[in-house]
Protein backbone atom coordinates (compact mmCIF):
# COMPACT_ATOMS: atom_id res chain seq x y z
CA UNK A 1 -84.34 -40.32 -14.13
CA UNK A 2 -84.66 -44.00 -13.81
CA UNK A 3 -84.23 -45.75 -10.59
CA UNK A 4 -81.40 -47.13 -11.76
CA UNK A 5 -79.40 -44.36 -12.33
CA UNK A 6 -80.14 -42.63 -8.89
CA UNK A 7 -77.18 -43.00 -6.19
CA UNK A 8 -77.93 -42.32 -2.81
CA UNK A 9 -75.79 -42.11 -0.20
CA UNK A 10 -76.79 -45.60 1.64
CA UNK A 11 -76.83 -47.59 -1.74
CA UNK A 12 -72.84 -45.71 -2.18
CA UNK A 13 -70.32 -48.43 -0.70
CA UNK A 14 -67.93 -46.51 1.21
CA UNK A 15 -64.46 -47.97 0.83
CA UNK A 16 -61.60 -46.28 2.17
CA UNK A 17 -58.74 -45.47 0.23
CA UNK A 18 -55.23 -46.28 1.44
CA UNK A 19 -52.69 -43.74 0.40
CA UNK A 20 -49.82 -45.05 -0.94
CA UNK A 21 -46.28 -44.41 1.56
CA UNK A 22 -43.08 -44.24 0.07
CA UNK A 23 -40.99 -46.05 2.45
CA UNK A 24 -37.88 -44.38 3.56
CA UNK A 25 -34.80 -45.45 2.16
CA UNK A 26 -32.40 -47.23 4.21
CA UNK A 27 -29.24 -45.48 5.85
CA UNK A 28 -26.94 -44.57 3.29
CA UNK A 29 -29.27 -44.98 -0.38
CA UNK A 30 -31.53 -42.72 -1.89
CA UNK A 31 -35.80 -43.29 -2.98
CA UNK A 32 -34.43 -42.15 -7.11
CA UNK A 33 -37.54 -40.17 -8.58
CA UNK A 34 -37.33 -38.34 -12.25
CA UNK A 35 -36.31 -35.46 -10.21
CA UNK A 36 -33.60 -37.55 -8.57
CA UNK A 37 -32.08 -37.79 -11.74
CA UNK A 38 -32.01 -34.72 -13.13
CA UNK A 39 -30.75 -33.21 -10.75
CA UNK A 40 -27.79 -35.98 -10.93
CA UNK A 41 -27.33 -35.22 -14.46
CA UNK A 42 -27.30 -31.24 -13.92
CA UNK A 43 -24.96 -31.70 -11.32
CA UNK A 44 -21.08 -31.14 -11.55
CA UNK A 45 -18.95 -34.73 -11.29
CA UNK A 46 -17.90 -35.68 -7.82
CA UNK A 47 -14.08 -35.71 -7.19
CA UNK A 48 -12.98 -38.69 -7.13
CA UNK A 49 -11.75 -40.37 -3.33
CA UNK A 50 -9.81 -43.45 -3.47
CA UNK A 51 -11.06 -46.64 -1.69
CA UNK A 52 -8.25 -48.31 -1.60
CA UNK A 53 -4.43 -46.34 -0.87
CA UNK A 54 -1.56 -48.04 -1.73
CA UNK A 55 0.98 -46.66 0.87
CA UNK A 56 4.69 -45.60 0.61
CA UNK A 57 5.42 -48.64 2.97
CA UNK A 58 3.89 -51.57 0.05
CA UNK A 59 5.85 -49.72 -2.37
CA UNK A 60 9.08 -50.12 -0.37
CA UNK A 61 8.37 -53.18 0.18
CA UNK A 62 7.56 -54.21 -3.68
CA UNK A 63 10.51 -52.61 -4.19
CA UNK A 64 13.00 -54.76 -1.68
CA UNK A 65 11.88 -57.96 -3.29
CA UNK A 66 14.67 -59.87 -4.33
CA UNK A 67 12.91 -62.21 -6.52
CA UNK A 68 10.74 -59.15 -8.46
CA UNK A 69 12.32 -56.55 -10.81
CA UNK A 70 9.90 -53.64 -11.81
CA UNK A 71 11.13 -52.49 -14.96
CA UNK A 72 8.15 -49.97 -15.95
CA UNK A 73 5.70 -47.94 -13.87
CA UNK A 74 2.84 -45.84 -14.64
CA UNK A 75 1.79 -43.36 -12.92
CA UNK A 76 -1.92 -42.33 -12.82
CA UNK A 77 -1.82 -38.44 -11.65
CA UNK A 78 0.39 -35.98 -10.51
CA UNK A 79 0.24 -37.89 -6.57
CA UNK A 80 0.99 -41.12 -7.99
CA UNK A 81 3.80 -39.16 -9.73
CA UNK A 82 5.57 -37.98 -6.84
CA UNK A 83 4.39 -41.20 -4.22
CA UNK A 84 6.48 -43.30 -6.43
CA UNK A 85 9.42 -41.41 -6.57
CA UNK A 86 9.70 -40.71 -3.14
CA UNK A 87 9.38 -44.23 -2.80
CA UNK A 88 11.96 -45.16 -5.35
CA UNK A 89 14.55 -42.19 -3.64
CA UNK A 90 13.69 -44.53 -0.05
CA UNK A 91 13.96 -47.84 -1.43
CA UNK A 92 18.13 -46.23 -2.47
CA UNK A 93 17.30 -45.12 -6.39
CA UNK A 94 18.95 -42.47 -7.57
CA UNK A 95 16.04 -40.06 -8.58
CA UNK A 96 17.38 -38.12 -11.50
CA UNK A 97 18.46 -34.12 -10.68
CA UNK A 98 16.50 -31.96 -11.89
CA UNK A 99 13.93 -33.99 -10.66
CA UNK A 100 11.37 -35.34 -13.08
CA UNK A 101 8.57 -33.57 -13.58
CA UNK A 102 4.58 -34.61 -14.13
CA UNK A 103 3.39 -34.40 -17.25
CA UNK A 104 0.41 -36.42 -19.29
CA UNK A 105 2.71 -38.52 -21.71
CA UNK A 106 6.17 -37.92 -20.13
CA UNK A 107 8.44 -40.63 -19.61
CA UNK A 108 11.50 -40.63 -17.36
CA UNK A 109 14.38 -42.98 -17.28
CA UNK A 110 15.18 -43.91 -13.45
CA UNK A 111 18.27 -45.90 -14.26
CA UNK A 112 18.34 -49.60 -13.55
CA UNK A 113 16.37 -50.33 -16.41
CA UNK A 114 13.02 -48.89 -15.00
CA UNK A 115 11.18 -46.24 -16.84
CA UNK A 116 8.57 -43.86 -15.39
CA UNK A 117 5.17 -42.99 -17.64
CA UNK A 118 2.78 -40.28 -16.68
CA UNK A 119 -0.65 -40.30 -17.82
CA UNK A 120 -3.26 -37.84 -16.51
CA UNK A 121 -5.77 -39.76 -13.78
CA UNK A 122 -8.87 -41.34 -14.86
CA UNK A 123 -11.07 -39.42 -12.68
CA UNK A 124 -14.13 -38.65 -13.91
CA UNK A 125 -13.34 -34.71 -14.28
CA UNK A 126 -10.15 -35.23 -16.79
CA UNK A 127 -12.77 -38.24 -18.59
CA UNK A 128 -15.65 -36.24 -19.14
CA UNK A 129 -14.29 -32.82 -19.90
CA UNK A 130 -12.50 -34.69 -22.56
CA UNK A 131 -8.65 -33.99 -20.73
CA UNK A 132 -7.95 -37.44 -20.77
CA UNK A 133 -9.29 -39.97 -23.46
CA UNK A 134 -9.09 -43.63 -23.56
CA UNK A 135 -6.53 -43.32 -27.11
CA UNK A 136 -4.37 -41.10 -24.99
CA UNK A 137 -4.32 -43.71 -21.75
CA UNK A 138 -4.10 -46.56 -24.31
CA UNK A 139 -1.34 -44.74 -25.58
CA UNK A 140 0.45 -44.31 -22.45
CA UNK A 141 0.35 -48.36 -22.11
CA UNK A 142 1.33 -49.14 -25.31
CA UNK A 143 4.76 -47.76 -24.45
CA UNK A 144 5.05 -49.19 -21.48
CA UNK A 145 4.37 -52.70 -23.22
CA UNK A 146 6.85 -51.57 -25.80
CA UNK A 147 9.53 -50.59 -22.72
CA UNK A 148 8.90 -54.06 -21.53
CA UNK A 149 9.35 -55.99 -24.66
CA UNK A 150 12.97 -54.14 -24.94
């Protein structure tokens, strides 16, 4: 062997390696990896939580505006369903007997000119499993638009 080509230990600079940290994410996100991500896709859809609640109280209050008529509402879910006419029943509607009941597509005349549509909720369970697809919501506000042109 040539002289060259000989290492020794003393001729060997000795550099140390840092090992790389992952920092810890802060409070509240997630450090994504590839496994991160599968295991988002293999995962079942979150329910969906609302972030913002329109209460019972701003639709009574909507609804004892003088200078407002509503003359069409749609209602996204069985909850919205029955919020508004509970609402509606408060604000002194008559609510038609038998009471109208939820169903994707259904519309119900209130009386006073104002129409109820139903239309399944956008969540991401009746979206992906294919319950609820954007013809069938564009559907549902396409006669509400036709309602409101009379």
């Amino acid at each position: 062997m040539s002289s060259t080509a000989r290492c020794s230990s003393s001729n060997i600079q000795r550099t140390k390696l840092r090992r790389v940290q992952r920092k810890k994410a802060p409070e509240g996100f997630v450090n994504f990896t590839e496994d991160t991500f599968t295991k988002l896709i293999d995962a079942p859809p979150e329910p969906l939580v609302a972030r913002m609640k329109i209460s019972h109280a701003l639709l009574l209050n909507l609804l004892q505006r003088d200078q407002d008529t509503v003359a069409a509402v749609v209602a996204l879910g069985h909850a919205a369903h029955q919020g508004w006419l509970a609402a509606w029943a408060e604000a002194g509607g008559a609510v038609p007997r038998p009471r109208p009941r939820f169903a994707h597509g259904a519309e119900h005349d209130l009386g006073a000119g104002l129409r109820l549509f139903d239309a399944y909720h956008p969540s991401q369970q009746n979206t992906f499993t294919g319950r609820l697809t954007p013809a069938m919501l564009d559907a549902i506000f396409a006669a509400a638009r036709t309602h409101l042109r009379g």
